[in-house]
N, C-alpha and C. Protein backbone atom coordinates (compact mmCIF):
# COMPACT_ATOMS: atom_id res chain seq x y z
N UNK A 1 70.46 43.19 -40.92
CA UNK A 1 69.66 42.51 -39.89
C UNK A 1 70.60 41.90 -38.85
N UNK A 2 70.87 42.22 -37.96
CA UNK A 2 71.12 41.64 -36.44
C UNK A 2 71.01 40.46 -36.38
N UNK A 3 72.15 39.54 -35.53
CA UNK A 3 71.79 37.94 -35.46
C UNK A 3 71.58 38.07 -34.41
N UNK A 4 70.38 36.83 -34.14
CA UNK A 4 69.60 37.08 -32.39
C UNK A 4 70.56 36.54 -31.28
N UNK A 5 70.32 36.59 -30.66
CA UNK A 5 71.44 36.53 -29.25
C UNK A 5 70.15 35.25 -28.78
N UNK A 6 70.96 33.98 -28.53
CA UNK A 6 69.98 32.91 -28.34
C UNK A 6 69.88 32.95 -26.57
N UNK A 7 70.60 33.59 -25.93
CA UNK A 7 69.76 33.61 -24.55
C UNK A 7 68.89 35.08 -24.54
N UNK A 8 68.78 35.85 -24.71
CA UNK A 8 67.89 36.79 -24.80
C UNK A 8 66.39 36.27 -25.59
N UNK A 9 66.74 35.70 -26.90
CA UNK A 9 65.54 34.58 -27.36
C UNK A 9 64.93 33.81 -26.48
N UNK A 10 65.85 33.24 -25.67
CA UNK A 10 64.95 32.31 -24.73
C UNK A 10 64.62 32.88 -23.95
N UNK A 11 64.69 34.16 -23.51
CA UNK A 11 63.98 34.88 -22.09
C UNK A 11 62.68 35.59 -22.86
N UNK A 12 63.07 35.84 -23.79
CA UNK A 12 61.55 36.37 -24.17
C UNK A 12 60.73 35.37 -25.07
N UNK A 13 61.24 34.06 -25.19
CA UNK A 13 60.96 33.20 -25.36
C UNK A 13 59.38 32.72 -23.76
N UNK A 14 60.47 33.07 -22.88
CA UNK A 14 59.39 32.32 -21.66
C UNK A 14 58.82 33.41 -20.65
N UNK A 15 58.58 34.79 -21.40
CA UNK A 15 58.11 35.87 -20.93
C UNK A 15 56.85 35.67 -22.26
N UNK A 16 56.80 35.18 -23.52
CA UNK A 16 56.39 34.82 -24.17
C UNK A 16 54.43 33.77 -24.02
N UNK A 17 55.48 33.37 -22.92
CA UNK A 17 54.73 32.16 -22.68
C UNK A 17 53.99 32.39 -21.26
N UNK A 18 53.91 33.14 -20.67
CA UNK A 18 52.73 33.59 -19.68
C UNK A 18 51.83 34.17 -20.70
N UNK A 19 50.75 33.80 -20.25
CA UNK A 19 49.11 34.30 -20.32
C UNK A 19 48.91 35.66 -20.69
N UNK A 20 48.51 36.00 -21.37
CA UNK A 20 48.02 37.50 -21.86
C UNK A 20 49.67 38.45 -22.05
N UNK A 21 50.45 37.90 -22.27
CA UNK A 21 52.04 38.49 -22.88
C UNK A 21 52.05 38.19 -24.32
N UNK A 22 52.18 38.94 -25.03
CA UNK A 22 52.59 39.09 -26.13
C UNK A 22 53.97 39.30 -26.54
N UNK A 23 54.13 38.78 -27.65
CA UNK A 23 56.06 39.06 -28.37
C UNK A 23 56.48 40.09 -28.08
N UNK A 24 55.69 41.36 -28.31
CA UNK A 24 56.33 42.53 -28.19
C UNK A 24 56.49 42.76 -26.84
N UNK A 25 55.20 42.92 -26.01
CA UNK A 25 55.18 42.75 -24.59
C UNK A 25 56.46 41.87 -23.83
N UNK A 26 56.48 40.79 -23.92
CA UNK A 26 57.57 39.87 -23.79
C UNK A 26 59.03 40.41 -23.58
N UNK A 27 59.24 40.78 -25.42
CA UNK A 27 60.68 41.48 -25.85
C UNK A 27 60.98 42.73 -24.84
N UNK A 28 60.02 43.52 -24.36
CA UNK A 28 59.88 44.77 -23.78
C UNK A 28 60.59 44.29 -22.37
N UNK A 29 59.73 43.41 -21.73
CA UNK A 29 59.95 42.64 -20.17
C UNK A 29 61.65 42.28 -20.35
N UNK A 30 62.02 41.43 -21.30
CA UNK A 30 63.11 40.91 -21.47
C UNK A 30 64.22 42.13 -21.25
N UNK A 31 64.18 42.93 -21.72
CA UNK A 31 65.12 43.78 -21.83
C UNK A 31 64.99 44.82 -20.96
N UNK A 32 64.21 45.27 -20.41
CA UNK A 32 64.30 45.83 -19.07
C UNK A 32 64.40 44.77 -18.06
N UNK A 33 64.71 43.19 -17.99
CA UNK A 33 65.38 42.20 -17.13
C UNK A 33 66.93 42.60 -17.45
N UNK A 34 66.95 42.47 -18.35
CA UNK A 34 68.47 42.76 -19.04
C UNK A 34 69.20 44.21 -17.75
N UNK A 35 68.33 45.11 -18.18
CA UNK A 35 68.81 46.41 -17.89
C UNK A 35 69.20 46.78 -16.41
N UNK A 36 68.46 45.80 -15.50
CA UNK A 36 67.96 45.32 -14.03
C UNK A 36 70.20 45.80 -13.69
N UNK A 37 70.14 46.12 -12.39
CA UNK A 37 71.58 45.70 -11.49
C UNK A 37 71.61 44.21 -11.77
N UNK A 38 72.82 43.47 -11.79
CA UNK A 38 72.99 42.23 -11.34
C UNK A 38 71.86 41.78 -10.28
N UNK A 39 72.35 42.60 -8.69
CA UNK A 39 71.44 42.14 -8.12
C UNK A 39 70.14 42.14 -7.91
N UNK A 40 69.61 42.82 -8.13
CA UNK A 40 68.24 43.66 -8.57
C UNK A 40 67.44 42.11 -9.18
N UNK A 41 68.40 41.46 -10.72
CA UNK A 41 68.42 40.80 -11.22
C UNK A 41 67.95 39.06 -10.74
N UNK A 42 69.05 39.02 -10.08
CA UNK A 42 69.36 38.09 -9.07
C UNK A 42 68.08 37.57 -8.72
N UNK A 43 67.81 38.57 -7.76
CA UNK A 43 66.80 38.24 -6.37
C UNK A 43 65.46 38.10 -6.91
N UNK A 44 65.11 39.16 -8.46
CA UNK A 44 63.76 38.65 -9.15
C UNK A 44 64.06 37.33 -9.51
N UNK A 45 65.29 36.30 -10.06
CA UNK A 45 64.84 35.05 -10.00
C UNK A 45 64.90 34.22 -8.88
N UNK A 46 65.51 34.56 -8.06
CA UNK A 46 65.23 33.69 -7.00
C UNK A 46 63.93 33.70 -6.13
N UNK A 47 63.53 34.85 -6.44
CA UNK A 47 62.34 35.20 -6.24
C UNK A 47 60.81 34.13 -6.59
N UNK A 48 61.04 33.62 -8.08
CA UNK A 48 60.73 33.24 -9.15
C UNK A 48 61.20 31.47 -8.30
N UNK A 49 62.04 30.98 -8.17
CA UNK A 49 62.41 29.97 -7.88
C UNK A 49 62.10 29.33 -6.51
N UNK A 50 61.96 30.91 -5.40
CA UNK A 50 61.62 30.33 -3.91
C UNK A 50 60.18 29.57 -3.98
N UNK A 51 59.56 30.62 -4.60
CA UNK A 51 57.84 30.98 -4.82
C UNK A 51 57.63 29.46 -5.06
N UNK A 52 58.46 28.76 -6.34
CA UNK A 52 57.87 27.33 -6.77
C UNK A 52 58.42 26.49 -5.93
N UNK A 53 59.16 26.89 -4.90
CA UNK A 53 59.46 25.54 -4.01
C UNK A 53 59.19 25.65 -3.09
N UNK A 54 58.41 26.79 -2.44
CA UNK A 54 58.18 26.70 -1.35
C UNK A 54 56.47 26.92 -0.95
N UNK A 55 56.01 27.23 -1.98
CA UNK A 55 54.62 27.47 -2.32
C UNK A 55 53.87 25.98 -3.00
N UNK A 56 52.77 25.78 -1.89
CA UNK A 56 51.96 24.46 -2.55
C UNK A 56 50.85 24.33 -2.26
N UNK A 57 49.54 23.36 -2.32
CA UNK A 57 47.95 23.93 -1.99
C UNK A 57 47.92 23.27 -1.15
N UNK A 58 47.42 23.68 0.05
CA UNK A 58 46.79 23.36 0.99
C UNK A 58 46.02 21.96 0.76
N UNK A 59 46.35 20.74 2.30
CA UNK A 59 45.90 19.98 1.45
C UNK A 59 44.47 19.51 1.74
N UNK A 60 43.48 20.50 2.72
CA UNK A 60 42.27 20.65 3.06
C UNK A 60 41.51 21.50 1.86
N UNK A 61 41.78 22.94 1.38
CA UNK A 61 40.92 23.69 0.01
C UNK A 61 41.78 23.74 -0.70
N UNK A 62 43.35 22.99 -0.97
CA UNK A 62 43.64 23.18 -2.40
C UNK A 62 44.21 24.63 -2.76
N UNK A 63 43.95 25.75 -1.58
CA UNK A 63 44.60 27.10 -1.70
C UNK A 63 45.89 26.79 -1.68
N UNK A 64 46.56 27.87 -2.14
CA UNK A 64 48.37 27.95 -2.12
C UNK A 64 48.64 28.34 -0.86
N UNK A 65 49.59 27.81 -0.81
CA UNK A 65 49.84 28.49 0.99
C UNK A 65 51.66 28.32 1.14
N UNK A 66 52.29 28.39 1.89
CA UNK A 66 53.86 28.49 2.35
C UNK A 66 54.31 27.70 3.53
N UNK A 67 52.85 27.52 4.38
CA UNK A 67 52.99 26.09 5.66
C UNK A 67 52.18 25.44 5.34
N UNK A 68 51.96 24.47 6.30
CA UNK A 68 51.28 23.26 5.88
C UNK A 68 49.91 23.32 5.50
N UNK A 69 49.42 24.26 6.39
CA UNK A 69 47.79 24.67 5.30
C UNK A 69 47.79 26.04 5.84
N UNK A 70 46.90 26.22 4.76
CA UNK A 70 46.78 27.69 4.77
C UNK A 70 46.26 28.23 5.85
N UNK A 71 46.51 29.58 6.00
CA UNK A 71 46.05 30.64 6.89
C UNK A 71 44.54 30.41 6.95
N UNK A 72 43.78 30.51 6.10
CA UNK A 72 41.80 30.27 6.28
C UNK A 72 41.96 29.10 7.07
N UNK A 73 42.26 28.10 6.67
CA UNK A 73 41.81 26.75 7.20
C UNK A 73 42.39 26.53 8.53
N UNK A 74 43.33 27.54 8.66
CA UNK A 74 43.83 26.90 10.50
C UNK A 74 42.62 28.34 11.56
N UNK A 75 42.21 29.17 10.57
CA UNK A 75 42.01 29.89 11.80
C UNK A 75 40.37 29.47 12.13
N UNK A 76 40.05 29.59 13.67
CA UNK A 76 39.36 28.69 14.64
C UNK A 76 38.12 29.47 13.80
N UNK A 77 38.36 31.13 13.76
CA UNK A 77 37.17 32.09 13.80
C UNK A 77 36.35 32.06 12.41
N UNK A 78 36.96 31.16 11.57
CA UNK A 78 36.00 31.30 10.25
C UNK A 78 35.20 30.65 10.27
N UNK A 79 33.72 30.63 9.69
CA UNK A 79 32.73 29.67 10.08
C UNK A 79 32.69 28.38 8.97
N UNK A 80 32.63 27.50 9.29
CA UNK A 80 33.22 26.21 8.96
C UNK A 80 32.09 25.32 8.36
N UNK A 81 31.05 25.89 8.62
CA UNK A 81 29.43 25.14 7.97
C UNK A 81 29.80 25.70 6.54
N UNK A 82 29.93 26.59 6.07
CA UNK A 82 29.94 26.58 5.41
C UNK A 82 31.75 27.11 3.73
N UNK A 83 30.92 26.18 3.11
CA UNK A 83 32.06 26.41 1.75
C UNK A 83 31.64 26.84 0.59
N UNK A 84 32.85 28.46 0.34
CA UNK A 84 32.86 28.69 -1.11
C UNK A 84 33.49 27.80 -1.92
N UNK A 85 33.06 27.45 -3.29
CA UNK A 85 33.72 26.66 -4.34
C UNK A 85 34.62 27.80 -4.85
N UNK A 86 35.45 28.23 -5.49
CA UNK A 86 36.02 28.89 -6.51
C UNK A 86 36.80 27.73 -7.50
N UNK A 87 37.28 28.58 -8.50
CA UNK A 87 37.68 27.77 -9.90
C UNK A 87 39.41 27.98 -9.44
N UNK A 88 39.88 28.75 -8.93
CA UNK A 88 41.19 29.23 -8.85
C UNK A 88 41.61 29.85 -7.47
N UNK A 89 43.05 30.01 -7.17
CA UNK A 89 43.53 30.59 -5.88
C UNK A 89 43.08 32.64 -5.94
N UNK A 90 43.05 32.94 -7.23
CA UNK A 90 42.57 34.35 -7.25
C UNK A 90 41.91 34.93 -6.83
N UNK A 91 40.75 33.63 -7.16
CA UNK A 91 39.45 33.81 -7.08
C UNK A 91 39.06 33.86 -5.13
N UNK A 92 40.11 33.50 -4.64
CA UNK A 92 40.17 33.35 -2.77
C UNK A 92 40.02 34.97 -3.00
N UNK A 93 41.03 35.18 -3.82
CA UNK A 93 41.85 36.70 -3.12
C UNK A 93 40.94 37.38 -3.27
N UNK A 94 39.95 37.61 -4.24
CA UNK A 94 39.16 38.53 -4.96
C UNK A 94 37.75 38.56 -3.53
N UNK A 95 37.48 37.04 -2.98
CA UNK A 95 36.50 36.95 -2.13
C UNK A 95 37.36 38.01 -0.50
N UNK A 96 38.07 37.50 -0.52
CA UNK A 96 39.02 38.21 0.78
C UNK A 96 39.23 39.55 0.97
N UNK A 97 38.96 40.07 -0.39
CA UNK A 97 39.30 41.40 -0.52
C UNK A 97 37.53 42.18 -0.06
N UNK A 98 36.71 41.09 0.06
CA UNK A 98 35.39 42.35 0.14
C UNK A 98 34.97 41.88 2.00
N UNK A 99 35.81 41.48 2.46
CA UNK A 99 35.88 41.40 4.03
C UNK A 99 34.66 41.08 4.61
N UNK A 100 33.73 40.31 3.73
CA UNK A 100 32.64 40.30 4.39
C UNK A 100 32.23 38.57 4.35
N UNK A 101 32.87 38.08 3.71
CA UNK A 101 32.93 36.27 3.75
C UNK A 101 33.62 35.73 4.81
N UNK A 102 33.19 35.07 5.93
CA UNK A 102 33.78 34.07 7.12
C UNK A 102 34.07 33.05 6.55
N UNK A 103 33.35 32.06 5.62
CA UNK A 103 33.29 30.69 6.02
C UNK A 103 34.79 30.15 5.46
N UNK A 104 34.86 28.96 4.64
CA UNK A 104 36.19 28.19 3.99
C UNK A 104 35.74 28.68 3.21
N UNK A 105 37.07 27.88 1.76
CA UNK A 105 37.03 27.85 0.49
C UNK A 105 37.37 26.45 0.15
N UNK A 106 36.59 26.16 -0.91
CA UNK A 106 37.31 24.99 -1.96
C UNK A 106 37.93 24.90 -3.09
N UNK A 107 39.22 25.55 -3.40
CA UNK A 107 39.60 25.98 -4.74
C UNK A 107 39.66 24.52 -5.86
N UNK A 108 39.06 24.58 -7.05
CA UNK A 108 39.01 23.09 -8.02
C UNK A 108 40.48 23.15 -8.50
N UNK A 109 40.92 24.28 -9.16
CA UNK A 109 41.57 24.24 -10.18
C UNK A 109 41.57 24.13 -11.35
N UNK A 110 40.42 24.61 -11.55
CA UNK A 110 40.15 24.17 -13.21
C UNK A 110 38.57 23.93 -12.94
N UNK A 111 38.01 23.91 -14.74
CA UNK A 111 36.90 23.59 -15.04
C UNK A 111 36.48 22.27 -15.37
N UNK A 112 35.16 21.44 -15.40
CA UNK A 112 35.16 20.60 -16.54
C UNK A 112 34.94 21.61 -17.71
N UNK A 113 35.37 20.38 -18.66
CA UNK A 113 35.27 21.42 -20.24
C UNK A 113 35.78 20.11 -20.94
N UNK A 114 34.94 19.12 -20.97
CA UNK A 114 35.35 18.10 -22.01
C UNK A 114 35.93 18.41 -23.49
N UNK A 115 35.73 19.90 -24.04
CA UNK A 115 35.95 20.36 -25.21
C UNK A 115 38.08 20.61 -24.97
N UNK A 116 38.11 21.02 -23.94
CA UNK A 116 39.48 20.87 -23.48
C UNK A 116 40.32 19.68 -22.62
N UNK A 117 39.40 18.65 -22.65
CA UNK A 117 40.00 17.19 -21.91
C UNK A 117 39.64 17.38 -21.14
N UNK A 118 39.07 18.29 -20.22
CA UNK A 118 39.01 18.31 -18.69
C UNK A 118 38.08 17.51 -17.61
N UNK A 119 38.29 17.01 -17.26
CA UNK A 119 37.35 15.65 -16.99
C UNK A 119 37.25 15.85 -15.26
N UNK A 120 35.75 15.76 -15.07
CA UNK A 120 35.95 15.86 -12.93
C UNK A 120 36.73 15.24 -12.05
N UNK A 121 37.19 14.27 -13.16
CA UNK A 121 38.52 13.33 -12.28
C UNK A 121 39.99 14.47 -12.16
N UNK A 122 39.91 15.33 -13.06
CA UNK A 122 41.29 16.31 -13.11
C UNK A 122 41.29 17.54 -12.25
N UNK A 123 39.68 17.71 -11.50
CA UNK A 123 39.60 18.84 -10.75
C UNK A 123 39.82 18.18 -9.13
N UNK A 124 39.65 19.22 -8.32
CA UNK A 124 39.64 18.72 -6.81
C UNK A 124 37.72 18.65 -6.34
N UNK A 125 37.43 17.89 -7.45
CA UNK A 125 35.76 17.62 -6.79
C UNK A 125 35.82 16.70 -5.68
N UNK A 126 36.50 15.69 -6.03
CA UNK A 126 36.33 14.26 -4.81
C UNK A 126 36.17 14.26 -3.28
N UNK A 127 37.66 15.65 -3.16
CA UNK A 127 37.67 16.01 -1.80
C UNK A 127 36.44 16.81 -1.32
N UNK A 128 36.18 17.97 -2.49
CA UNK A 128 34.97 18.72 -1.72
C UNK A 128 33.76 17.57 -1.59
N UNK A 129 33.49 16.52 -2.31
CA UNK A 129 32.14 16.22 -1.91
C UNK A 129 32.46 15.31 -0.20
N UNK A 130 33.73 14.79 0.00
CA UNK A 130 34.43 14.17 1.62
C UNK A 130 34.28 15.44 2.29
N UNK A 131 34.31 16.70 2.05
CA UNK A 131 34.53 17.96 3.11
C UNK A 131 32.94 17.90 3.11
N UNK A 132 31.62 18.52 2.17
CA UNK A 132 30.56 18.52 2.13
C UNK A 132 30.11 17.35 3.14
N UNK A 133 30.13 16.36 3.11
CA UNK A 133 29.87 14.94 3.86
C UNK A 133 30.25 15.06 5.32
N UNK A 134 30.83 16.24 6.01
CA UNK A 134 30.79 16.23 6.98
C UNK A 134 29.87 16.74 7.33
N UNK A 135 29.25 16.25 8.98
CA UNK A 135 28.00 17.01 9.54
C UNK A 135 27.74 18.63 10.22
N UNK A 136 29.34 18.99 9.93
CA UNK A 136 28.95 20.64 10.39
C UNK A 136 28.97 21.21 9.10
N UNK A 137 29.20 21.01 7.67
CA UNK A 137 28.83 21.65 6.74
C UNK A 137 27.55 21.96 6.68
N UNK A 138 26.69 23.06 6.21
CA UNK A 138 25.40 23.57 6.31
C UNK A 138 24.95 23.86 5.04
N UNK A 139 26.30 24.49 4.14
CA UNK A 139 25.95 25.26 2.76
C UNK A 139 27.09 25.26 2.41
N UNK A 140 27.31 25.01 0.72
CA UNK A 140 28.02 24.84 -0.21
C UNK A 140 27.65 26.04 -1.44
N UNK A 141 28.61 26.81 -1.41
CA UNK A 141 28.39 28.05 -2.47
C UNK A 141 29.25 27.67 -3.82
N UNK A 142 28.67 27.70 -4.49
CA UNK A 142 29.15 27.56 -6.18
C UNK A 142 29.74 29.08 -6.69
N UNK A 143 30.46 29.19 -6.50
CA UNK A 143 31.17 30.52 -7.10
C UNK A 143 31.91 30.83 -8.23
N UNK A 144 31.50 29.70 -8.96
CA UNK A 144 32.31 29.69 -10.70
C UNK A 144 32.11 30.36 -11.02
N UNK A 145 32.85 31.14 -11.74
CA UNK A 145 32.81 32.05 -13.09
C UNK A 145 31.55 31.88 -14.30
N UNK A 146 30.60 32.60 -14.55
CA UNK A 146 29.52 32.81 -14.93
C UNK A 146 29.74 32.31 -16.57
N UNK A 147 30.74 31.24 -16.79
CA UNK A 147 30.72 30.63 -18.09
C UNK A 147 29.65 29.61 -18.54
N UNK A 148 30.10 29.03 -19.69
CA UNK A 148 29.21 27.46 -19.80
C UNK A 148 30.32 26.55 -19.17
N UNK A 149 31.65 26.50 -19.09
CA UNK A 149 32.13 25.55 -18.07
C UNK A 149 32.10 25.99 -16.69
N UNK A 150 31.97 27.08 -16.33
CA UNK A 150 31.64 27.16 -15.07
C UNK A 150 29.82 26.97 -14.29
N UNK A 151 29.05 27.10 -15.31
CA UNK A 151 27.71 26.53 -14.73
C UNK A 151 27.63 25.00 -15.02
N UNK A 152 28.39 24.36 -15.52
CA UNK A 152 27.99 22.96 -15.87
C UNK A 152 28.47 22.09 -14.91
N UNK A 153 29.76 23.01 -14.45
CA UNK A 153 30.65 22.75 -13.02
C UNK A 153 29.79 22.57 -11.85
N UNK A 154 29.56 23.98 -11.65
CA UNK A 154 28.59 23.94 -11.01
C UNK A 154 27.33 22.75 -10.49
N UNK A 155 26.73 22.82 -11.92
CA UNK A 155 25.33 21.93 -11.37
C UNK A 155 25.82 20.61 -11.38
N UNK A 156 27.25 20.01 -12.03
CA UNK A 156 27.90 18.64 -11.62
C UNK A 156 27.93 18.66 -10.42
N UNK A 157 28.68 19.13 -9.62
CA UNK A 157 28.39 19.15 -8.24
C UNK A 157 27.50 19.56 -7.41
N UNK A 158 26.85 20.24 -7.75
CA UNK A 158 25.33 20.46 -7.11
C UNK A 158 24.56 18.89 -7.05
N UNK A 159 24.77 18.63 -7.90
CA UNK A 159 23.92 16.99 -8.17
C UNK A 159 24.54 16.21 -7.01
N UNK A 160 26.03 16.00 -6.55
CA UNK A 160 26.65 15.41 -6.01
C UNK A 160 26.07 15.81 -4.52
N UNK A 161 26.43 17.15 -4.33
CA UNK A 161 25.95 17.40 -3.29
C UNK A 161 25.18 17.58 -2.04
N UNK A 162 23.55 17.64 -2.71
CA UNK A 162 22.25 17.45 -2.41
C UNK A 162 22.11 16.42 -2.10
N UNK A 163 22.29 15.34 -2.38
CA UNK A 163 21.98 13.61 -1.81
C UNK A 163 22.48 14.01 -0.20
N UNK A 164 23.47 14.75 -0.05
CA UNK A 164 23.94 14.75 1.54
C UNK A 164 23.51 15.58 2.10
N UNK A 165 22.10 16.38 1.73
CA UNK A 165 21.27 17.34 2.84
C UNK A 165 22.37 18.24 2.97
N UNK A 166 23.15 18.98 2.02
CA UNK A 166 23.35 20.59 2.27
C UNK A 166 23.08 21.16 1.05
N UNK A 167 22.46 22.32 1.45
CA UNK A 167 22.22 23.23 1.06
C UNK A 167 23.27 23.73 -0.30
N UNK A 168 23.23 24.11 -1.21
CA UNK A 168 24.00 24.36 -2.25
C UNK A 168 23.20 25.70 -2.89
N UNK A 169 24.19 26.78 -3.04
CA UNK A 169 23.53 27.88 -3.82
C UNK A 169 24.77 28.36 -5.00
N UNK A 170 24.47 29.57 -5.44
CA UNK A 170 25.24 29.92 -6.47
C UNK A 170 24.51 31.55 -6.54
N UNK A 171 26.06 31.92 -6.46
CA UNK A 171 26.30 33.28 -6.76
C UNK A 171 24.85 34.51 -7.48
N UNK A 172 24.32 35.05 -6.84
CA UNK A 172 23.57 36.01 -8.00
C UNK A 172 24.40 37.05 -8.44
N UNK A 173 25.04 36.93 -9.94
CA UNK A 173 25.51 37.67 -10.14
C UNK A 173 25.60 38.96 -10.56
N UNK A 174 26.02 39.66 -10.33
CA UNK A 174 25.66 41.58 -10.78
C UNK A 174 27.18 41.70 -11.80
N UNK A 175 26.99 40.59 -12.59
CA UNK A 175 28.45 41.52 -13.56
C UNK A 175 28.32 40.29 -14.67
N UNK A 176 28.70 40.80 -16.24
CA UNK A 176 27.86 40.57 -17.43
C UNK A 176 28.16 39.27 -17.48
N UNK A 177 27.66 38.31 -18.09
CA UNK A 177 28.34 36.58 -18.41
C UNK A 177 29.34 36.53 -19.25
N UNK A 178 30.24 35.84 -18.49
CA UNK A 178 31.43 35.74 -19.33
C UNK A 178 32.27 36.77 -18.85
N UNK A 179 31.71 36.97 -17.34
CA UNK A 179 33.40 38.03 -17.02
C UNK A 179 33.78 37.13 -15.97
N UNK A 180 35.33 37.43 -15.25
CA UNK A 180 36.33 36.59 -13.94
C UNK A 180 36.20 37.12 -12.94
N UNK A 181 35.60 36.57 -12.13
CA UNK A 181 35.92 36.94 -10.46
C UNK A 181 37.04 38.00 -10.11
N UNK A 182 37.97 37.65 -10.62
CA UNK A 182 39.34 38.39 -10.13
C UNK A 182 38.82 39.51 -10.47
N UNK A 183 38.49 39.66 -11.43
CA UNK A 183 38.16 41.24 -11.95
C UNK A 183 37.34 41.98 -11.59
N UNK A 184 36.39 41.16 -10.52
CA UNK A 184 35.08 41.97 -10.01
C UNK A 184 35.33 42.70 -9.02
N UNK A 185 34.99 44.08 -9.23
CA UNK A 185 35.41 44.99 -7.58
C UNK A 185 34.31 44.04 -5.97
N UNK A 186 34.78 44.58 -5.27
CA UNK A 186 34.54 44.10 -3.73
C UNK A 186 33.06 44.42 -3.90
N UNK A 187 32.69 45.73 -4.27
CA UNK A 187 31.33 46.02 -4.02
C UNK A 187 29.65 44.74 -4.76
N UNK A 188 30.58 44.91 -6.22
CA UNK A 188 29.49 43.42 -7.10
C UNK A 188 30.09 41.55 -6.63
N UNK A 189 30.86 42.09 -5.91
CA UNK A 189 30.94 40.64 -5.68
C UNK A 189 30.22 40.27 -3.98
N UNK A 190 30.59 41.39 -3.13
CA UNK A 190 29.77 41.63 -1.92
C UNK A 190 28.38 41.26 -2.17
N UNK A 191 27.58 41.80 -3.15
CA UNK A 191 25.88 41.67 -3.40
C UNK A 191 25.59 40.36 -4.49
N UNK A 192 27.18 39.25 -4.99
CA UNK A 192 26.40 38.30 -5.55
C UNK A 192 26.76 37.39 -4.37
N UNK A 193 27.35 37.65 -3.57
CA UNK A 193 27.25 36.71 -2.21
C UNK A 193 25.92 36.58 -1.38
N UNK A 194 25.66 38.35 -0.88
CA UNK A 194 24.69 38.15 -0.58
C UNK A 194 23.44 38.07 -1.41
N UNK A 195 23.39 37.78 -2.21
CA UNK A 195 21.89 37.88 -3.62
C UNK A 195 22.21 36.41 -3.62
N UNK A 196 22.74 35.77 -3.38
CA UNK A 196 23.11 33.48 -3.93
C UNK A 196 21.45 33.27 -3.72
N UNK A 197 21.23 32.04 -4.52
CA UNK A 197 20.31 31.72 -4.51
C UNK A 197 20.25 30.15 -4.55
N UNK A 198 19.51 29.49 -4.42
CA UNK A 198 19.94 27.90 -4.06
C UNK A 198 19.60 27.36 -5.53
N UNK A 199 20.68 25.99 -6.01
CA UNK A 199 20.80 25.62 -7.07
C UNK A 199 20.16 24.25 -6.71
């Protein structure tokens, strides 16, 4: 038996530790890092290092962005009455990709899910109900993920919302409960935009 090489352990140690990677998966990544040119090498971590220092959320929807706010929120032409909610920055990309959404976004970051600590004080609700509270908002779209923490999300802020005369709907969705935005092609996510129905 081979004695482990403790920096190779720790790289697949923290290839390990992203989301849906497995040990083997991991070990695999690790060693084709290994196999990389020096520079080749290099530039994937600095890569890795620019990304976290130079990347941060917007501080109007909470999107990731590289200047001071993001690309949606500075441009004049998006229509501004109204806001998608999403749970995540993906969840932007996944809406962006079916070219047929103008308005903002409000990314939370997360769910409530008291079963996981998650408490509405830990999401970005506060700001959306100060953005909602303005008088050119018209409609507020709930676009959570078709979970039980994402509808409970949902109608938490729906409750919030309605006291200030806008409009609040939520997604009709065309894809099974319990699947991710990210994953939905352009076409079923195009028809639960237009299918929303008011909450």
């Amino acid at each position: 038996m081979s004695t482990p090489i403790p920096s190779l352990e720790n790289l697949i140690d923290h290839f390990a530790a992203l989301p849906g990677i497995g040990r083997k998966t991991a070990s695999r990544l690790a060693y084709y890092v290994l196999a990389m040119p020096e520079v080749e090498a290099k530039g994937f971590a600095e890569s890795i290092v620019m990304a976290h220092s130079m990347v941060h959320q917007c501080p109007i929807c909470h999107n990731l962005t590289d200047t001071e706010q993001c690309g949606i929120c500075k441009n004049e032409d998006r229509d501004n009455s109204v806001i998608c909610v999403v749970e995540s920055p993906q969840d932007v990309n996944a809406f962006e990709k079916t070219r047929e959404y103008k308005g903002l976004y409000h990314v939370l970051h997360g769910l409530i899910s008291p079963i996981d600590g998650i408490t509405p004080e830990q999401i970005h609700i506060k700001d959306l109900i100060i953005r909602a509270a303005d008088d050119v908002v018209e409609e507020v779209i709930m676009a959570t993920n078709p979970t039980v923490e994402g509808e409970s999300t949902a109608i938490y802020i729906s409750k919030l919302i309605k006291p200030l005369g806008v409009k609040v709907t939520r997604l009709a969705y065309g894809m099974p409960v319990g699947g991710n935005l990210e994953h939905a092609d352009e076409v079923t996510l195009y028809r639960a935009l237009t299918g929303r129905s008011e909450i």
